[in-house]
Protein backbone atom coordinates (compact mmCIF):
# COMPACT_ATOMS: atom_id res chain seq x y z
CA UNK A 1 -2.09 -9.95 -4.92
CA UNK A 2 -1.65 -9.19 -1.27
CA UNK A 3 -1.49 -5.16 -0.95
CA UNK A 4 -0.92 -3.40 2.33
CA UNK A 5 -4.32 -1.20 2.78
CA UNK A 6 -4.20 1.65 5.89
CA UNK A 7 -6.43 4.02 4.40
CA UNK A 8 -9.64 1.55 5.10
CA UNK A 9 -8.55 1.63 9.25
CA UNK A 10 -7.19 5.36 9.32
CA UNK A 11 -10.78 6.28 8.31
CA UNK A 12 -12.38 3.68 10.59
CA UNK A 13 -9.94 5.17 13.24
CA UNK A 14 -10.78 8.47 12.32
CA UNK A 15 -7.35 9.28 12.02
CA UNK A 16 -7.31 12.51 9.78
CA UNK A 17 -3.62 13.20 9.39
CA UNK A 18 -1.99 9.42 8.29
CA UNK A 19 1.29 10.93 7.68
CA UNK A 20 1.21 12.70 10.98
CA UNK A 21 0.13 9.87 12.64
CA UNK A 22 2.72 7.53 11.08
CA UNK A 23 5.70 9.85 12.34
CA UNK A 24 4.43 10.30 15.81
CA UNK A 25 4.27 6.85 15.83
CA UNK A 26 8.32 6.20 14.90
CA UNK A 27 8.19 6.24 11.18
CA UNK A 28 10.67 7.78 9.21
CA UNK A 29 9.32 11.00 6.82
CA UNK A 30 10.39 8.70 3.82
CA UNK A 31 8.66 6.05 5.48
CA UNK A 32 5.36 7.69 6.12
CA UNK A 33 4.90 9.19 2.84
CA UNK A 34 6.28 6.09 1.01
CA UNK A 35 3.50 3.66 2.65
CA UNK A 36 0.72 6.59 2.06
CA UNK A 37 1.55 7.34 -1.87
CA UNK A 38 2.88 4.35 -3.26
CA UNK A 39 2.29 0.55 -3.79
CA UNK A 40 4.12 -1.19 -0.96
CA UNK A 41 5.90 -4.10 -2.28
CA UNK A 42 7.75 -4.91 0.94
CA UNK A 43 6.96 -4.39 4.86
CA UNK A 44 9.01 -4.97 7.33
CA UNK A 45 7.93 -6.72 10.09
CA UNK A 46 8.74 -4.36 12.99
CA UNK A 47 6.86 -2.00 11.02
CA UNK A 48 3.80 -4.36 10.76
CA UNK A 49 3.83 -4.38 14.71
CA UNK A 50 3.89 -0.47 15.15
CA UNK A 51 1.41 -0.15 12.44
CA UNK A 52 -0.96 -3.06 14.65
CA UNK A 53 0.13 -1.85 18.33
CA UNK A 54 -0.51 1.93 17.39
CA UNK A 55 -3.81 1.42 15.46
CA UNK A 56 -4.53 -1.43 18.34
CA UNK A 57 -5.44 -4.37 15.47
CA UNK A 58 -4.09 -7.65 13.68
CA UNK A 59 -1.78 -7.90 10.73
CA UNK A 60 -4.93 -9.05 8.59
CA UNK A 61 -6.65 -6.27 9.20
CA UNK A 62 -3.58 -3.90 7.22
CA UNK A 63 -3.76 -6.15 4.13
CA UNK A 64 -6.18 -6.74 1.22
CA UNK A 65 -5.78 -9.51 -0.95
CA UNK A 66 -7.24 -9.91 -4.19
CA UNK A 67 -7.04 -13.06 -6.91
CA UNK A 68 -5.40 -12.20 -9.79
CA UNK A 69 -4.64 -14.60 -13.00
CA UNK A 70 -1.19 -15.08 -11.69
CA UNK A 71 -2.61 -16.05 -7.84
CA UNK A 72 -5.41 -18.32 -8.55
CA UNK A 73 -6.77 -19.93 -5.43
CA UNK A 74 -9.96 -22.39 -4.31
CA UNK A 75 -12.87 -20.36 -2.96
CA UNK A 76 -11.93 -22.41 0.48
CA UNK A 77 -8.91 -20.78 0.70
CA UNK A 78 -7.81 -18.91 3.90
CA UNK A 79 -6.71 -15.48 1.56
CA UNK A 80 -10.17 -15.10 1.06
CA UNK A 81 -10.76 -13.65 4.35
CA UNK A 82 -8.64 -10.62 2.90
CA UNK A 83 -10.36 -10.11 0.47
CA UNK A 84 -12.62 -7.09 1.57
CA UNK A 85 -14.07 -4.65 -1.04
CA UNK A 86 -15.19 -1.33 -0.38
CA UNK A 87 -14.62 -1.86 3.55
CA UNK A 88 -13.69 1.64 4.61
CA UNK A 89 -16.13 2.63 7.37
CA UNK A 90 -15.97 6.16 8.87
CA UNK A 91 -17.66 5.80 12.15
CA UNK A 92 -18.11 9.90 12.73
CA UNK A 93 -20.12 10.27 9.76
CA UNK A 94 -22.27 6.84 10.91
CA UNK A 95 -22.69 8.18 14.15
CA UNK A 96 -24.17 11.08 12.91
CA UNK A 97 -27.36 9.59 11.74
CA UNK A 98 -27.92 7.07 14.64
CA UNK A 99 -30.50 8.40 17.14
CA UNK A 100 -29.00 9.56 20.28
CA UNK A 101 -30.97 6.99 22.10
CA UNK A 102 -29.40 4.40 20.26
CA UNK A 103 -25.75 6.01 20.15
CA UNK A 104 -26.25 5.39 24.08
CA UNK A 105 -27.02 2.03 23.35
CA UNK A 106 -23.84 1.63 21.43
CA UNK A 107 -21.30 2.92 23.73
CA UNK A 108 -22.85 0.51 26.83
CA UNK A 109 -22.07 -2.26 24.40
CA UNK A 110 -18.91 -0.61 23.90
CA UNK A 111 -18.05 -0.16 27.42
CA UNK A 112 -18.99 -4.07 28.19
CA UNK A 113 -16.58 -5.46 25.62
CA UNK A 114 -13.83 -3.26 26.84
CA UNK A 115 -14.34 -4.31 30.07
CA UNK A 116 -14.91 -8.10 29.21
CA UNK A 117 -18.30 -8.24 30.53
CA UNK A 118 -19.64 -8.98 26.55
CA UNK A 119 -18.25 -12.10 26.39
């Protein structure tokens, strides 16, 4: 079952208010609070792009898809790649146990890919 999942990249974000965060970004109140406390069963697709130019990622990255008995599928299959468990990464409360030598370390790396100089 594909399932829309924006908890997993609010926290990796570190986006504390979702709701807040939805409506600044053009959502409806109904909207918001509809994609935050219930199982989304349909998206539409202009939301899709708000939701991936406002939290600046890819339409895989909102969904998690997981096999079911009704959606059987080869372990080749492309919806595998959605099919993250337990991915929700906070990156405050990593960075508070990384040395500060190495959090310097991080945000060169950081600053390189931004710039394109990574690559």
């Amino acid at each position: 079952m594909l399932t829309l999942s924006l908890k997993p990249i609010f926290k990796a974000r570190g986006i504390d208010k979702p709701y807040s965060f939805l409506v600044k970004a053009g959502f409806s109140n109904h909207t918001a609070t509809y994609m935050l406390n219930h199982h989304v069963k349909e998206v539409q697709l202009r939301h899709i792009e708000i939701l991936c130019r406002e939290l600046h990622c890819t339409p895989n990255d909102l969904f998690v898809w997981r096999m079911d008995s009704n959606n059987l599928v080869s372990k080749e299959h492309p919806l595998n790649e959605l099919n993250r468990r337990n991915s929700v990464f906070d990156l405050r409360e990593t960075m508070k146990s990384i040395p500060i030598s190495e959090l310097n370390e991080i945000v060169g790396i950081l600053k390189k890919k931004n710039t394109g100089q990574g690559e």
